[in-house]
Protein backbone atom coordinates (compact mmCIF):
# COMPACT_ATOMS: atom_id res chain seq x y z
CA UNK A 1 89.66 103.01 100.29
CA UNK A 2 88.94 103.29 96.61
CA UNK A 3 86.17 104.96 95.15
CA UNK A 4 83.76 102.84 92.86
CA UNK A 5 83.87 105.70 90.69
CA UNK A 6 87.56 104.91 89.90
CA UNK A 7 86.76 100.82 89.89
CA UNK A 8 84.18 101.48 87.67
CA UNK A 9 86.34 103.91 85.30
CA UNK A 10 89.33 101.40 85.49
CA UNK A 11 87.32 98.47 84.71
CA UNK A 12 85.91 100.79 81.32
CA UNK A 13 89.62 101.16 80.37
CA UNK A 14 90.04 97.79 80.88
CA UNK A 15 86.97 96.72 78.62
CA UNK A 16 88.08 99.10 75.61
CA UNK A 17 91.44 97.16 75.82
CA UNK A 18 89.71 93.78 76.01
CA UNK A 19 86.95 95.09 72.76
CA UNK A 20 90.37 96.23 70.70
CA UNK A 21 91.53 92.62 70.51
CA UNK A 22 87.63 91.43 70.31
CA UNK A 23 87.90 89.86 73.54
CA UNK A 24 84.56 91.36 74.97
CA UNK A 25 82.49 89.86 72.70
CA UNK A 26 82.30 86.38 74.97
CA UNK A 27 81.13 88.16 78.08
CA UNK A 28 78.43 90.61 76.02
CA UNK A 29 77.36 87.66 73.90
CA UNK A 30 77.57 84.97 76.71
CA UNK A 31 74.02 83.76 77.89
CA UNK A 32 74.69 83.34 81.70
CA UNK A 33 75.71 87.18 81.67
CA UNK A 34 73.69 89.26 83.69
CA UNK A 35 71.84 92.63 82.15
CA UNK A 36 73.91 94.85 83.52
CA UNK A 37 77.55 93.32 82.98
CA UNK A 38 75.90 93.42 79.03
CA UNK A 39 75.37 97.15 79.46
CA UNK A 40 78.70 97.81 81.40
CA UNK A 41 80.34 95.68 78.17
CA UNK A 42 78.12 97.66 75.47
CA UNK A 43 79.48 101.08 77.33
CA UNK A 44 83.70 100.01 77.02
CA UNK A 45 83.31 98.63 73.35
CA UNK A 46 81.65 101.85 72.12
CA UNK A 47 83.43 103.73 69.64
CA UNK A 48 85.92 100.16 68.91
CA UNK A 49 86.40 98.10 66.31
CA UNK A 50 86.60 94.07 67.03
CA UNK A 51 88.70 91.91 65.25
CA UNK A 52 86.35 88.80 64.16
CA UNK A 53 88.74 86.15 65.78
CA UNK A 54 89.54 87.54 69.27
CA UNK A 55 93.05 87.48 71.10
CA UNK A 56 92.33 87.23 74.90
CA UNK A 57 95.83 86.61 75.63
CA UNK A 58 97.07 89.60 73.78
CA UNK A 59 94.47 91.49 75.79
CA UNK A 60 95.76 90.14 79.12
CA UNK A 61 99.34 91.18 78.14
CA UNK A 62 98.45 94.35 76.62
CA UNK A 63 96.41 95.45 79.71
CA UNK A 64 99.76 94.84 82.30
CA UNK A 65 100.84 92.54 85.03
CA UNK A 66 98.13 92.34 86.97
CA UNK A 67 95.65 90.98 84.23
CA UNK A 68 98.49 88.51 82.78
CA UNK A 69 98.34 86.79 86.28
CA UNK A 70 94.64 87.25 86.24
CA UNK A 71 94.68 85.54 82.72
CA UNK A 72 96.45 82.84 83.85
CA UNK A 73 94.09 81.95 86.98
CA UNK A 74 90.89 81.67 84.23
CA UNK A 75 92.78 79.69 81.93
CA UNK A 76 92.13 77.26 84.65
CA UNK A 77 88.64 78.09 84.30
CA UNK A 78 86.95 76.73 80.94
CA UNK A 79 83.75 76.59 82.67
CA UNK A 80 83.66 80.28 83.30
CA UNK A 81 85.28 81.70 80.12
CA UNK A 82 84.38 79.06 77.60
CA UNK A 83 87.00 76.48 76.16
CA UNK A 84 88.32 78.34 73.06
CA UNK A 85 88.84 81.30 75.87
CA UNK A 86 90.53 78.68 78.05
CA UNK A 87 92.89 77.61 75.44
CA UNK A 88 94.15 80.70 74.39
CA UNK A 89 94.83 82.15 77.74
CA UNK A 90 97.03 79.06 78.34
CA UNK A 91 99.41 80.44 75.57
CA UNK A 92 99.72 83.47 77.56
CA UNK A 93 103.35 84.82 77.91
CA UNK A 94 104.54 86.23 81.18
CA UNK A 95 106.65 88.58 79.52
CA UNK A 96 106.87 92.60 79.28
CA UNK A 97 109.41 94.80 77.94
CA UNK A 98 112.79 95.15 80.59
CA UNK A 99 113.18 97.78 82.94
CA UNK A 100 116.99 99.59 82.86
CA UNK A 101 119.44 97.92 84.71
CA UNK A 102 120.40 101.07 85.94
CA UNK A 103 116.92 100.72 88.22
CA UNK A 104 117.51 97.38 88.82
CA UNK A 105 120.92 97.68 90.32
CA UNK A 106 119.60 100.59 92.62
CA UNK A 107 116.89 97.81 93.85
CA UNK A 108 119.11 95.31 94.62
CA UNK A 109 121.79 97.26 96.38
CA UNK A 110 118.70 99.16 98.17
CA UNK A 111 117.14 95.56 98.96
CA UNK A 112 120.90 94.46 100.65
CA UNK A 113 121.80 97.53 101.74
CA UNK A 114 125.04 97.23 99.98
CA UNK A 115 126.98 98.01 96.56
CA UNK A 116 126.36 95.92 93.99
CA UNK A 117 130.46 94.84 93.55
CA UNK A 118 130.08 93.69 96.96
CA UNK A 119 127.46 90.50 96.34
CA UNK A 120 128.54 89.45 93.01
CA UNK A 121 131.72 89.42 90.96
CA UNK A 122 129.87 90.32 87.61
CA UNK A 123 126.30 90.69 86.66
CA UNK A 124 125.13 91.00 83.04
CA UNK A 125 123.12 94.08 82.98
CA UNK A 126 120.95 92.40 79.67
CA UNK A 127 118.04 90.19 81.45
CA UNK A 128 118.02 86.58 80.15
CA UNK A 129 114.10 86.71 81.32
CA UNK A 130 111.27 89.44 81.75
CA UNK A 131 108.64 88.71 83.28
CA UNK A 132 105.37 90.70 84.58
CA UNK A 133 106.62 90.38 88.47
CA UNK A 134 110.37 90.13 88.36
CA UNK A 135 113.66 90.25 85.99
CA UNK A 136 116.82 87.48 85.75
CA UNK A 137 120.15 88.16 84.74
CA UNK A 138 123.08 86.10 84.76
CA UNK A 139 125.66 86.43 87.61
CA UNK A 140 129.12 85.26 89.02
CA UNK A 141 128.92 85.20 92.76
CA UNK A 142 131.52 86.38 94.82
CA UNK A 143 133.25 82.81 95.17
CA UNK A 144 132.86 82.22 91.20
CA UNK A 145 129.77 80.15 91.02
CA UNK A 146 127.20 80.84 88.21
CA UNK A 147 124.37 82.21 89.44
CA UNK A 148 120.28 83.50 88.34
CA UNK A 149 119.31 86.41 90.29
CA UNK A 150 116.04 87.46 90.03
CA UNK A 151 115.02 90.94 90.95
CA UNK A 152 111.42 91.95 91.35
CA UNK A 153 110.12 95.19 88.79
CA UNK A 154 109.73 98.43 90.68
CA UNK A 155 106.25 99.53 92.22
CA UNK A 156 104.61 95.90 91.11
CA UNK A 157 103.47 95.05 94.81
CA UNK A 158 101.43 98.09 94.68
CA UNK A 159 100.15 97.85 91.28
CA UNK A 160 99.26 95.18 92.00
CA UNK A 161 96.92 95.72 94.99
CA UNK A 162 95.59 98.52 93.41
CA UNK A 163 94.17 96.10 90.68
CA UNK A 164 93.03 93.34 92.77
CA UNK A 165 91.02 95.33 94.36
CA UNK A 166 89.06 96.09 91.55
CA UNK A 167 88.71 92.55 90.69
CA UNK A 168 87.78 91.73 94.37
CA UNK A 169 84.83 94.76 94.03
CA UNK A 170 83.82 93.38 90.54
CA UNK A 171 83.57 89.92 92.13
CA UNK A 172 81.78 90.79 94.91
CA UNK A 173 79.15 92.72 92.59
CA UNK A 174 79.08 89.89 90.05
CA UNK A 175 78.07 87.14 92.52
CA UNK A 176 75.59 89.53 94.02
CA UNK A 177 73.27 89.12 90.86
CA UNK A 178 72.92 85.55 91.88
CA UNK A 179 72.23 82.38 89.25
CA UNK A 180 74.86 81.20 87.19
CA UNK A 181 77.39 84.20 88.26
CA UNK A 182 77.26 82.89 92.08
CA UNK A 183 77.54 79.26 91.32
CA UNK A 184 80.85 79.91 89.43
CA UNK A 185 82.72 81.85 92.42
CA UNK A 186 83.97 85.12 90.97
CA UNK A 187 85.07 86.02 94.64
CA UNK A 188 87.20 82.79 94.78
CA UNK A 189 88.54 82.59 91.93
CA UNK A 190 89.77 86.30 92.75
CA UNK A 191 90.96 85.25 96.51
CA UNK A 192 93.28 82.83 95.05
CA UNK A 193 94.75 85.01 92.67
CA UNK A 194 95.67 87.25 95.35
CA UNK A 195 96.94 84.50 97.56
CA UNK A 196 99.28 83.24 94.33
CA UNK A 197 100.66 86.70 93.73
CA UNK A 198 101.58 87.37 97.30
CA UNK A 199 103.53 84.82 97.27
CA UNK A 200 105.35 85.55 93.85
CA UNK A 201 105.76 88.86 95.29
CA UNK A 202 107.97 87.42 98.15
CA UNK A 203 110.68 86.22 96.80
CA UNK A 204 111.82 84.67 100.18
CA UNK A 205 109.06 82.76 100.25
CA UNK A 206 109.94 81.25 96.28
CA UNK A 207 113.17 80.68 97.93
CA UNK A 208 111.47 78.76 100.94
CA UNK A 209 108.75 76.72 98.00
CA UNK A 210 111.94 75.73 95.95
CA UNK A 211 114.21 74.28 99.19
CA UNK A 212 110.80 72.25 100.36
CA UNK A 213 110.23 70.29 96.89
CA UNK A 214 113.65 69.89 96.71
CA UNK A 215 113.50 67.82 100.02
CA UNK A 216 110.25 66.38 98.57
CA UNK A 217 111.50 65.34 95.00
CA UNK A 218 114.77 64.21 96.96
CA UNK A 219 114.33 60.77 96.30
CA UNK A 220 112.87 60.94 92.73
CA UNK A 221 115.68 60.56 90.37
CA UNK A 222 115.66 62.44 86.71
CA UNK A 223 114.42 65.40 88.26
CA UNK A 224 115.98 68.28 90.89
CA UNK A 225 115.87 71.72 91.82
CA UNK A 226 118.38 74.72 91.74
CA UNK A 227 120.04 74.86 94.99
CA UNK A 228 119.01 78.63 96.78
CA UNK A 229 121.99 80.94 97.62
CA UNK A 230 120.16 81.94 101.23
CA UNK A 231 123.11 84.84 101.05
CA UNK A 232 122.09 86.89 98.51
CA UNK A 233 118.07 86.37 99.09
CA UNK A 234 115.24 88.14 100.64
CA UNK A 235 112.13 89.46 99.48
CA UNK A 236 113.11 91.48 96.36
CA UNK A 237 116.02 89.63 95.04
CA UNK A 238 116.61 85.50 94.59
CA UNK A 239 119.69 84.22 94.06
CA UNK A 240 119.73 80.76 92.96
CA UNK A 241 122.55 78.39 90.88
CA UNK A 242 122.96 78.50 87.25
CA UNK A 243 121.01 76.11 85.29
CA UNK A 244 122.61 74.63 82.06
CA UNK A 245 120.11 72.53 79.65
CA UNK A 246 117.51 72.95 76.87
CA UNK A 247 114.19 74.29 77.02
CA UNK A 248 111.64 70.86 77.38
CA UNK A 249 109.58 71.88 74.32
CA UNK A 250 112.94 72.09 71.95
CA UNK A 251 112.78 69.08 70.53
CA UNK A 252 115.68 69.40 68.01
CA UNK A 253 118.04 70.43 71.08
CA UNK A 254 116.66 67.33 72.69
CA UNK A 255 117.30 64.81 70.02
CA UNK A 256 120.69 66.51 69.78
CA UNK A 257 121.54 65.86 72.87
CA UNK A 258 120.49 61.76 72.70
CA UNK A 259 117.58 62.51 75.16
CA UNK A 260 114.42 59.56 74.72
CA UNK A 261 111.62 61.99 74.31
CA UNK A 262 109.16 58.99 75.27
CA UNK A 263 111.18 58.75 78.65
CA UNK A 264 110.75 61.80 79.29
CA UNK A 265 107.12 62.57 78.86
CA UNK A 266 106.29 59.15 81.47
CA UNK A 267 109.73 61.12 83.43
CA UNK A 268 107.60 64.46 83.67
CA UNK A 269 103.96 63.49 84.29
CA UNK A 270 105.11 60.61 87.07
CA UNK A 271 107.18 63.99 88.92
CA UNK A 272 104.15 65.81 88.75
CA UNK A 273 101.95 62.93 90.23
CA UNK A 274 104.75 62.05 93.20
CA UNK A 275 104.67 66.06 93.90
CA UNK A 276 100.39 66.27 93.91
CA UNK A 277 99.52 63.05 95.15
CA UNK A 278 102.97 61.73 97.06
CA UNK A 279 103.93 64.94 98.91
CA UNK A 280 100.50 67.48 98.44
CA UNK A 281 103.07 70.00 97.28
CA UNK A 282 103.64 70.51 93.54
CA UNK A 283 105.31 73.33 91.61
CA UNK A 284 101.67 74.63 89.74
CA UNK A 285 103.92 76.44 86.94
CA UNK A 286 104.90 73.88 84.76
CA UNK A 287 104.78 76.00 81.62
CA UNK A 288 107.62 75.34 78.93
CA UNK A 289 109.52 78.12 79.89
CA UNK A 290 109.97 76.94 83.53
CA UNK A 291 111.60 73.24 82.89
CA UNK A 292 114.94 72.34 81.44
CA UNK A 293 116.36 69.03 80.56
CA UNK A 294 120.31 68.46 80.94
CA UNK A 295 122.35 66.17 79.09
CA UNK A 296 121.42 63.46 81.41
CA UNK A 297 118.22 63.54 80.26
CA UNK A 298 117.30 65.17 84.20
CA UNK A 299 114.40 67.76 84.19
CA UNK A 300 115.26 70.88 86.04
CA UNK A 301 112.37 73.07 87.49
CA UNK A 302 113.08 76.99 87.59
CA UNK A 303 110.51 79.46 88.98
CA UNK A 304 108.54 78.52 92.37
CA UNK A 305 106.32 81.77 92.59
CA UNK A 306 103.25 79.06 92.14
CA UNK A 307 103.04 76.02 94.04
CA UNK A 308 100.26 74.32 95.23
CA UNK A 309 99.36 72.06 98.12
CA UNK A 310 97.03 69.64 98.87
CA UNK A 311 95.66 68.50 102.17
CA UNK A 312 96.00 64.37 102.98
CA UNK A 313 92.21 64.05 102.56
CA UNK A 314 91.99 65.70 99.43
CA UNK A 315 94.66 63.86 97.90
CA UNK A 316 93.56 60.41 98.69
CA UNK A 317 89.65 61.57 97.18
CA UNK A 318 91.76 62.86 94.19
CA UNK A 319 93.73 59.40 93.98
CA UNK A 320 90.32 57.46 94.17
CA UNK A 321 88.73 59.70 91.70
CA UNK A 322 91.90 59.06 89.05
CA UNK A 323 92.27 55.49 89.69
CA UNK A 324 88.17 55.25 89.72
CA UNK A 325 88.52 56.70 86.04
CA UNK A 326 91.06 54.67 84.87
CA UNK A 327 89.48 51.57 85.79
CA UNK A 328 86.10 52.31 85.14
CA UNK A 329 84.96 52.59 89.06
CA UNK A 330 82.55 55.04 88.12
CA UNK A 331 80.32 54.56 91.01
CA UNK A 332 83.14 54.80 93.35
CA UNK A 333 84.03 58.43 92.14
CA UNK A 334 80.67 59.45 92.58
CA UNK A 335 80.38 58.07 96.16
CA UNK A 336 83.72 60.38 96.72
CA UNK A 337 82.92 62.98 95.20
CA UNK A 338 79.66 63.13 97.61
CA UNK A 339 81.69 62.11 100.60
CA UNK A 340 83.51 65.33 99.52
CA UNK A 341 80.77 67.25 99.46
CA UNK A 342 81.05 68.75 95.82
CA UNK A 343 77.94 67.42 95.21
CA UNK A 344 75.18 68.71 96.91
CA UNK A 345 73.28 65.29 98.94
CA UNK A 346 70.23 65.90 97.52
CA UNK A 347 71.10 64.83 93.58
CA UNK A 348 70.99 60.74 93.13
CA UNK A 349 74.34 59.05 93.32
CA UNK A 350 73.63 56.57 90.49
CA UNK A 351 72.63 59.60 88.31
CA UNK A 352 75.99 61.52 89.12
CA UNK A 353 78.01 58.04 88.47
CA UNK A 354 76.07 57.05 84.76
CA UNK A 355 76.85 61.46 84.01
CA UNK A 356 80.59 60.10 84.88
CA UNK A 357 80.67 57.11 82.67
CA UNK A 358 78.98 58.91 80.06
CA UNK A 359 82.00 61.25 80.13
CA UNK A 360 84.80 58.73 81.36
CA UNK A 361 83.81 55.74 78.42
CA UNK A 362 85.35 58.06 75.23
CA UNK A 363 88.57 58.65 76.91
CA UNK A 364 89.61 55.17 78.15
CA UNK A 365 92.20 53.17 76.71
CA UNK A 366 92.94 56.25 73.76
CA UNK A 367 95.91 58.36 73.04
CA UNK A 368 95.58 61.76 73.82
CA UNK A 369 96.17 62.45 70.44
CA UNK A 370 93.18 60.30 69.21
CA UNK A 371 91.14 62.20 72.36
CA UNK A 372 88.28 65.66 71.63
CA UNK A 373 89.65 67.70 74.89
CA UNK A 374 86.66 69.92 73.75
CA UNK A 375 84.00 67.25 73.74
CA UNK A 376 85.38 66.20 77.08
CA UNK A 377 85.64 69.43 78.88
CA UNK A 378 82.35 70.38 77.41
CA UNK A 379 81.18 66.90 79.28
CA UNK A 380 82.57 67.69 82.79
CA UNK A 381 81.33 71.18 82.47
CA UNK A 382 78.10 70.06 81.94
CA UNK A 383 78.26 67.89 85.08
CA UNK A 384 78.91 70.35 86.70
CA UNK A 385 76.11 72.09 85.81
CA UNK A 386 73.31 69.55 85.83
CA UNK A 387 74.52 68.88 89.38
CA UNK A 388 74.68 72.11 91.01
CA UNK A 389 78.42 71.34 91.80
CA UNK A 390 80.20 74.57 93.13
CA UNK A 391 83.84 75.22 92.32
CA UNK A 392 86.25 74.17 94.60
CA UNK A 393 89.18 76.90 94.71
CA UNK A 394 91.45 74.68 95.97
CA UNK A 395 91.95 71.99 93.14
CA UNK A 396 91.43 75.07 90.90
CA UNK A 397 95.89 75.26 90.94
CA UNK A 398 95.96 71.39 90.35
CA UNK A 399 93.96 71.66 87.30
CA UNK A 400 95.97 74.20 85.45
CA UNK A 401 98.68 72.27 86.49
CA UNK A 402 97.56 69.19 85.10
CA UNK A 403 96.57 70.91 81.59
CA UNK A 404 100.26 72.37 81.48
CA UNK A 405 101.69 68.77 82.52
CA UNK A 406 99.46 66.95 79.89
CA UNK A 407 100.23 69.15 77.10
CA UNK A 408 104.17 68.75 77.67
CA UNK A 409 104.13 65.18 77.64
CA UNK A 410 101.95 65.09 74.45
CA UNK A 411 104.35 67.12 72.79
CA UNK A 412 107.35 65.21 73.53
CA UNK A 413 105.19 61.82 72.96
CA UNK A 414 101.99 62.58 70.82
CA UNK A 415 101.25 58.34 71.99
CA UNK A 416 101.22 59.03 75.62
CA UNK A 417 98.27 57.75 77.76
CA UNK A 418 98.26 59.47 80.30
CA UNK A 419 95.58 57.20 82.07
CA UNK A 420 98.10 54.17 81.67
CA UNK A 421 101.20 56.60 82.67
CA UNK A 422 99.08 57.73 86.11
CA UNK A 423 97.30 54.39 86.88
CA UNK A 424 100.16 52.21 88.50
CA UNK A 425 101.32 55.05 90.15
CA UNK A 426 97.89 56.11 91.91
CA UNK A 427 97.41 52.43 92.03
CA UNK A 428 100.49 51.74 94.48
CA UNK A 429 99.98 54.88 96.20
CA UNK A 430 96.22 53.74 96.93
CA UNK A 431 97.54 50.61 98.48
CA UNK A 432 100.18 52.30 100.73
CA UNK A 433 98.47 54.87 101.62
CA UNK A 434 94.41 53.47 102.27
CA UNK A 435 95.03 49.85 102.60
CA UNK A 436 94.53 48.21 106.04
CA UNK A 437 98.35 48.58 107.82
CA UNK A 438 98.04 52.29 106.31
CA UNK A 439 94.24 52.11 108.63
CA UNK A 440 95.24 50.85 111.24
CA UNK A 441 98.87 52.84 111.81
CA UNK A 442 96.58 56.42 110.94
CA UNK A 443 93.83 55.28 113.82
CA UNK A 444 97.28 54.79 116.21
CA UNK A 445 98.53 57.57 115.65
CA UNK A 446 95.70 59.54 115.90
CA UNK A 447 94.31 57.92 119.49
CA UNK A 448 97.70 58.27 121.06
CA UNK A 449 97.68 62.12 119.52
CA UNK A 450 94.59 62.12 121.10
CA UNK A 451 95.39 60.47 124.89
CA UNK A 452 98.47 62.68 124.71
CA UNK A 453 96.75 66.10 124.44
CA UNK A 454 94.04 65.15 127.64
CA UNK A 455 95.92 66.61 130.14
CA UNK A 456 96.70 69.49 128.73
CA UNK A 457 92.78 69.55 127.62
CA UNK A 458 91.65 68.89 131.44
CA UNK A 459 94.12 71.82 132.49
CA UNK A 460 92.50 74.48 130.41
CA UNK A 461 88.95 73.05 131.41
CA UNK A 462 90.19 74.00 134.86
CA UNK A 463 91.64 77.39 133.97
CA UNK A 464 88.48 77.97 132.33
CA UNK A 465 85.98 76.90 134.93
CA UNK A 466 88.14 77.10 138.65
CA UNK A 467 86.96 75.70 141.71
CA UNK A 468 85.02 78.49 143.48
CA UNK A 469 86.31 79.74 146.51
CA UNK A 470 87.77 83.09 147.50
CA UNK A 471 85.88 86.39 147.22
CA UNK A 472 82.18 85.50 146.90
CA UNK A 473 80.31 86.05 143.20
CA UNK A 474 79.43 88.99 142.08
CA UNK A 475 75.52 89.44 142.41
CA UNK A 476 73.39 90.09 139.30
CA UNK A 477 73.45 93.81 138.30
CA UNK A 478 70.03 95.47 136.93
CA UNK A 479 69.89 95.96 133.46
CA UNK A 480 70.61 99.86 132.09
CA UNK A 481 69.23 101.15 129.23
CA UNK A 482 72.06 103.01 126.78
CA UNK A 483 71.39 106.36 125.62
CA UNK A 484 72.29 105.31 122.23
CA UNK A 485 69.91 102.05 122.05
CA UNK A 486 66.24 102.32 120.18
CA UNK A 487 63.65 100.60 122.46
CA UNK A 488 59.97 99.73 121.26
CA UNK A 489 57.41 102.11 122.72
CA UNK A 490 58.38 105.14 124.71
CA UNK A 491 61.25 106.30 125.76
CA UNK A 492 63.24 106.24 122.06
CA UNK A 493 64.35 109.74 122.04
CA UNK A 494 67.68 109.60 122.80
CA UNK A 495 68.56 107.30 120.79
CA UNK A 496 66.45 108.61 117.85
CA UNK A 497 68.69 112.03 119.20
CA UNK A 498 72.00 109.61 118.88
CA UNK A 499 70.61 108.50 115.20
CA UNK A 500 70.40 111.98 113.94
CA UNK A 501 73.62 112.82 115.13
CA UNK A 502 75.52 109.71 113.96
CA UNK A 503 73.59 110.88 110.65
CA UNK A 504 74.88 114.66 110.36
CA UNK A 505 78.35 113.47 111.16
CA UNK A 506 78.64 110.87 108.97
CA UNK A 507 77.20 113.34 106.01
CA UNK A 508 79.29 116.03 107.21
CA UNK A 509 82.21 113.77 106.52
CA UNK A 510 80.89 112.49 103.38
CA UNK A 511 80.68 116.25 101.89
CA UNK A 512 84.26 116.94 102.93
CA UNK A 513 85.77 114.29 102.06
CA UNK A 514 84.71 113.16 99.01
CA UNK A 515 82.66 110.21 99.62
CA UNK A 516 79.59 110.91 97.80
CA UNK A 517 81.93 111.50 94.16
């Protein structure tokens, strides 16, 4: 177990980093920030010199993998590192100088247990990507299909645990000061970030994300996924087919190729919608860098290491809450969002619904050009606020997702509405989904689910309480006082004996092993 000595001198290293690129003046300066975070903050910075316009995603990248993917999970958090933070983070690239193919040969044959010539034809030993978790070169397979294998970078699964668990000890010690620290989550926001990168670090488990939204997206057209090469996959190495196309944000490759960028902004944010709201499984990396368009004008997703899922529940409360906007329901997205219980009971509904409206009005009906994201983010946030409203971890992927998806289609149609884009769709799913034959078929299926599962429920009620018969019950046995329990009044020697002794042991230990540094 680590040390908080050693948290405490890697989050100091950490902080100098973050000062360098004037990144550590939002946390010393903010107002919510407890005393001693201010002094920990004063401590890293001492001796630096802070640029007057900070660079928090330089920071991130500067600092290593870890902290990229950390940057990334509070670029979905405006409310907890301020807007311009927010926004800057989002242009954070995954990206770190290449490891030697030499070392990432050795992986993959040590990952197959076989030479190299043996799984592929030819491998180019430049990497056409290089990311913080993994590196992708080009490949011929052995039966002369172009392939992408992607290799993950030596030692990463154990940096990063090693640096999560810092985080998770700074979390824990953040939200322990209480007020404004708790209410934002730390710890959450930290538990996801751990669940994310376990998966990214399992790259049979990226190979399992990309064959289910295939099957998902199978009957969306414009808009596929690489087929997996199961063969030459497993948890350090993904094989998956070639991908020819342009980057989405090129737009001079896209005109070149004839493609209707208008198309394909309505093509992109209706994918993302069927994925969240139609399936409750989305791919929640939707950066530039991860989408391709072919000639067609089809968009090609690349990199699962991030997906997202949504229970039924939460995605019709999420449909009702986007249609509710669109429309102007107000009151019927604050009803949900009590139903929900994101609001706690005890705040007034009609309160909660005119905050909505006073949010909701500016945006209807507009561009998103003509639309101040700051103004409105600085709106919900203060909802958020005003209402006590916790953060719910698990929409925490969706909304990243949804910033990503909103700024592609902007820049591939600056005259986009997105609420007019997303409103027949959530409007058709609303009626398929929550109108009455949807009703009545769910309350079927769940009372034969129900009649189906008594016997087995009435067997374990017998296993659990059997008819008596047999040898007779066991008579009450008289109640023995443990050596090592502390009773009131006399008699607490021996355990008071037991105390002491559990107390020299444990400060035996602690003097020989370190403990107490």
């Amino acid at each position: 177990m680590t040390r908080p000595a050693t948290h405490i001198v890697r989050l100091l290293r950490w902080g100098r980093v973050l000062a360098r690129h004037g990144a550590l003046r939002i946390i010393e300066e903010g107002q919510a920030t407890p005393a001693p975070v201010r002094r920990l903050c004063r401590l890293a910075r001492f001796g630096t010199v802070q640029p007057r316009v900070p660079d928090y995603a330089a920071a991130f990248q500067a600092i290593g993998p870890a902290a990229i993917k950390l940057g990334q999970t509070l670029a979905t958090r405006p409310d907890l590192v301020g807007e311009e933070a927010a926004r800057n983070l989002l242009a954070l690239q995954d990206s770190l100088p290449p490891v030697g193919f030499a070392t990432i040969r050795a992986e993959i044959e040590a990952s197959f247990a076989a030479p190299l010539e043996r799984l592929f034809a030819s491998i180019e030993e430049a990497p056409v990507g290089s990311a913080s978790i993994a590196q992708v070169y080009r490949a011929v397979a052995i039966d002369g299909r172009q392939v992408a294998v992607k290799v993950l970078r030596p030692g990463v699964r154990e940096k990063f645990a090693s640096d999560c668990e810092t985080y998770e000890w700074a979390a824990a010690h953040l939200e322990a000061l209480g007020g404004e620290a708790a209410r934002l989550r730390p710890r959450a926001v930290i538990a996801n970030l751990k669940r994310w990168t376990a998966r990214e670090l399992d790259l049979r488990r990226e190979a399992a994300s990309a064959s289910e939204l295939a099957e998902a997206m199978k009957g969306y057209e414009g808009y596929r996924v690489p087929a997996i090469d199961w063969d030459r996959t497993n948890g350090r190495v993904l094989t998956v087919e070639w991908i020819d196309g342009v980057k989405i944000s090129d737009g001079a490759a896209l005109d070149a190729l004839g493609v209707d960028r208008c198309v394909l902004a309505r093509r992109l944010v209706l994918a993302f919608l069927t994925q969240a709201i139609g399936a409750g499984f989305f791919h929640a990396d939707m950066h530039q860098g991860n989408l391709f368009v072919q000639a067609d004008g089809t968009i090609v997703a690349i990199d699962f290491g991030i997906m997202g899922r949504i229970d039924r529940r939460a995605r019709q409360w999420l449909a009702e809450i986007l249609y509710g906007l669109t429309t102007g329901n107000y009151r019927r997205v604050a009803e949900i969002h009590f139903e929900a219980q994101y609001v706690p009971s005890y705040h007034s509904m009609e309160e909660f619904a005119t905050a909505l409206r006073a949010v909701g009005e500016p945006m209807r009906g507009k561009p998103v050009s003509e639309l101040s994201v700051g103004q409105m983010l600085d709106g919900l946030f203060a909802i958020t606020r005003d209402f006590d409203m916790q953060v719910q971890p698990h929409l925490l992927l969706l909304q990243k997702t949804m910033v990503m998806v909103e700024g592609l289609a902007t820049e591939l149609d600056p005259t986009i509405n997105m609420w007019d884009v997303a409103s027949p769709f959530v409007r058709d799913w609303i009626r398929d989904e929550l109108g009455p034959e949807a009703a009545i078929a769910d309350r079927l299926r769940d009372d034969v689910g129900t009649l189906l599962r008594l016997p087995d429920l009435i067997r374990r009620i017998e296993d659990r309480f059997p008819p008596r018969g047999g040898a007779p019950e066991q008579a009450p046995l008289p109640d023995v006082d443990l050596v090592w329990s502390r009773r009131e009044g006399g008699g607490a020697w021996p355990g008071y004996l037991a105390a002491a002794l559990g107390g020299g042991a444990l400060a035996w230990l602690a003097a020989h092993a370190g403990w107490l540094a």
